[in-house]
Protein backbone atom coordinates (compact mmCIF):
# COMPACT_ATOMS: atom_id res chain seq x y z
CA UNK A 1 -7.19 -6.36 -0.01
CA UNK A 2 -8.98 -6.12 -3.02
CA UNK A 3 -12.03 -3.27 -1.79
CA UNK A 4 -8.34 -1.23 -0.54
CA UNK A 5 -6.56 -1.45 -4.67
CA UNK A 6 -10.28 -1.00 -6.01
CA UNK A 7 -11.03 2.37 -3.37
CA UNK A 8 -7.39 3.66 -4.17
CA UNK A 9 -7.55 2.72 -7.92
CA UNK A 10 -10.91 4.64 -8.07
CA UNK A 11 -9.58 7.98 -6.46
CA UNK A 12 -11.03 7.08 -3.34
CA UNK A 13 -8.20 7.25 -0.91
CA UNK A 14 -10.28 8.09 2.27
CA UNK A 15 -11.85 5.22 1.87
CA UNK A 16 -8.50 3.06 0.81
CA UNK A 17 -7.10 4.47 4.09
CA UNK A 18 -10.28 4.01 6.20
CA UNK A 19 -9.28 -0.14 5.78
CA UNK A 20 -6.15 0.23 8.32
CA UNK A 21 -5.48 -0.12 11.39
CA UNK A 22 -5.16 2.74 13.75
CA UNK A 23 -1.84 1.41 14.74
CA UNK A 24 -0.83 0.74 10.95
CA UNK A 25 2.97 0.24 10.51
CA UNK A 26 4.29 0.67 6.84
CA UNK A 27 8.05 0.29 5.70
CA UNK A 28 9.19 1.56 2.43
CA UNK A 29 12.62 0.52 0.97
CA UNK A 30 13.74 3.02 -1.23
CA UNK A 31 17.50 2.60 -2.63
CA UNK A 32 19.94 1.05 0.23
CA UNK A 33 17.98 2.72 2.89
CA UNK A 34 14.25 1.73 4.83
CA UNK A 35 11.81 3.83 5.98
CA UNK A 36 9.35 3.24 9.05
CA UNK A 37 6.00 5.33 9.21
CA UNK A 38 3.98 4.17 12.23
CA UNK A 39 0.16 5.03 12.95
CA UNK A 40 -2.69 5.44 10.81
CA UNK A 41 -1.87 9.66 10.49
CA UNK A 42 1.29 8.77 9.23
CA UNK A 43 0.77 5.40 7.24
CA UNK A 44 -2.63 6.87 5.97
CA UNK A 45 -1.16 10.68 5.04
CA UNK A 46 1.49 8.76 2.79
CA UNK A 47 -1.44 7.41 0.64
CA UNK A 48 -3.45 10.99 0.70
CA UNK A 49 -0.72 12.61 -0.19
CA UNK A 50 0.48 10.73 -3.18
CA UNK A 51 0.48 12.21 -6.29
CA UNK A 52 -2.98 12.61 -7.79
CA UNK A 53 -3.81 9.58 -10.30
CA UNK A 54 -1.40 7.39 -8.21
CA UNK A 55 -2.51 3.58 -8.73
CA UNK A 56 -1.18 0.38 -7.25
CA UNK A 57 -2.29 -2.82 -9.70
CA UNK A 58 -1.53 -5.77 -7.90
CA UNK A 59 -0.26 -8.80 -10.60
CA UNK A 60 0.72 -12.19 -9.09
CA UNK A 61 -0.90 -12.79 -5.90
CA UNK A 62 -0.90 -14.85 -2.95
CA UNK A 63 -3.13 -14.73 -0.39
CA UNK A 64 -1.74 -16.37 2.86
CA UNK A 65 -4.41 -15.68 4.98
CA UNK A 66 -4.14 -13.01 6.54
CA UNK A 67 -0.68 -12.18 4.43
CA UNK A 68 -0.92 -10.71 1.21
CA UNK A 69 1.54 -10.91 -0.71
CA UNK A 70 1.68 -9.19 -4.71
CA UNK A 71 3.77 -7.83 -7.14
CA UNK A 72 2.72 -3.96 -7.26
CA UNK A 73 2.81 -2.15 -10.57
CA UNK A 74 2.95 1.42 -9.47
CA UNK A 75 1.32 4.34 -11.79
CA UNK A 76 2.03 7.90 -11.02
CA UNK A 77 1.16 10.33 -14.20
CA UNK A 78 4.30 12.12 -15.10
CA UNK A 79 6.36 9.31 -14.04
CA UNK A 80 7.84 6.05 -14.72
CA UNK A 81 5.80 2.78 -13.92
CA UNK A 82 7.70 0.91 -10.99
CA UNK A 83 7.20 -2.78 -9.92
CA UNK A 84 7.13 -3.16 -6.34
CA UNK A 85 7.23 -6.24 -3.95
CA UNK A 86 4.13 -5.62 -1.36
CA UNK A 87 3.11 -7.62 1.47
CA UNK A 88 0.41 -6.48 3.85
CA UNK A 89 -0.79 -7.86 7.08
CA UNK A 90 -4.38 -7.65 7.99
CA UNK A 91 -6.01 -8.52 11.41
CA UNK A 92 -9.78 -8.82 12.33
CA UNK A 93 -10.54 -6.99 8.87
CA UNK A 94 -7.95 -4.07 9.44
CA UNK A 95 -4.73 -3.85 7.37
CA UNK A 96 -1.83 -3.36 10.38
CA UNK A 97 0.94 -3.60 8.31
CA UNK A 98 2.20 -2.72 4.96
CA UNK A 99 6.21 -3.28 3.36
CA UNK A 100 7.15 -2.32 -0.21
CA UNK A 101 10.33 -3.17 -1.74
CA UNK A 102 11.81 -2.61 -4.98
CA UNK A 103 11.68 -5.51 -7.01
């Protein structure tokens, strides 16, 4: 998980992206409703096309194995910084799931 914040961090989202799964499944909880992308065109296209200079710092951490589990500050220029609750799954070196959450 760390080589996926560092790629992304650095501008590198092709290479951020290249770290899922083909059958990737990301939910994002925006307000009272949830959103469910599924596949690696649809998971991966929501990180390339984020705004440009988006960053995701992870803070406290806790590595479960193959959980993740971090408290997301989220940078966008123009925008304000949002904490997010993140927990990603990865199997046999591939990130299959992703869920952010408010905090």
């Amino acid at each position: 998980m760390e080589l996926f914040f560092e790629l992304l961090n650095a501008g590198d989202r092709e290479g951020a992206v290249a770290l899922m799964d083909e059958n990737t499944e990301m939910r994002v909880h925006v307000g009272e409703s949830v959103q469910t992308l599924r596949g690696l065109d649809r998971v991966g296209g929501w990180f390339l096309r984020g705004d440009k200079g988006l960053k995701m710092i992870p803070g406290e951490v806790r590595d479960l194995g193959n959980t993740y589990q971090a408290d997301l500050m989220v940078v966008r220029p123009g925008a304000p910084s949002q904490h997010l609750d993140a927990q990603f799954r990865v199997e046999a070196g591939k990130i299959t799931s992703i869920n952010l959450a408010p905090r």
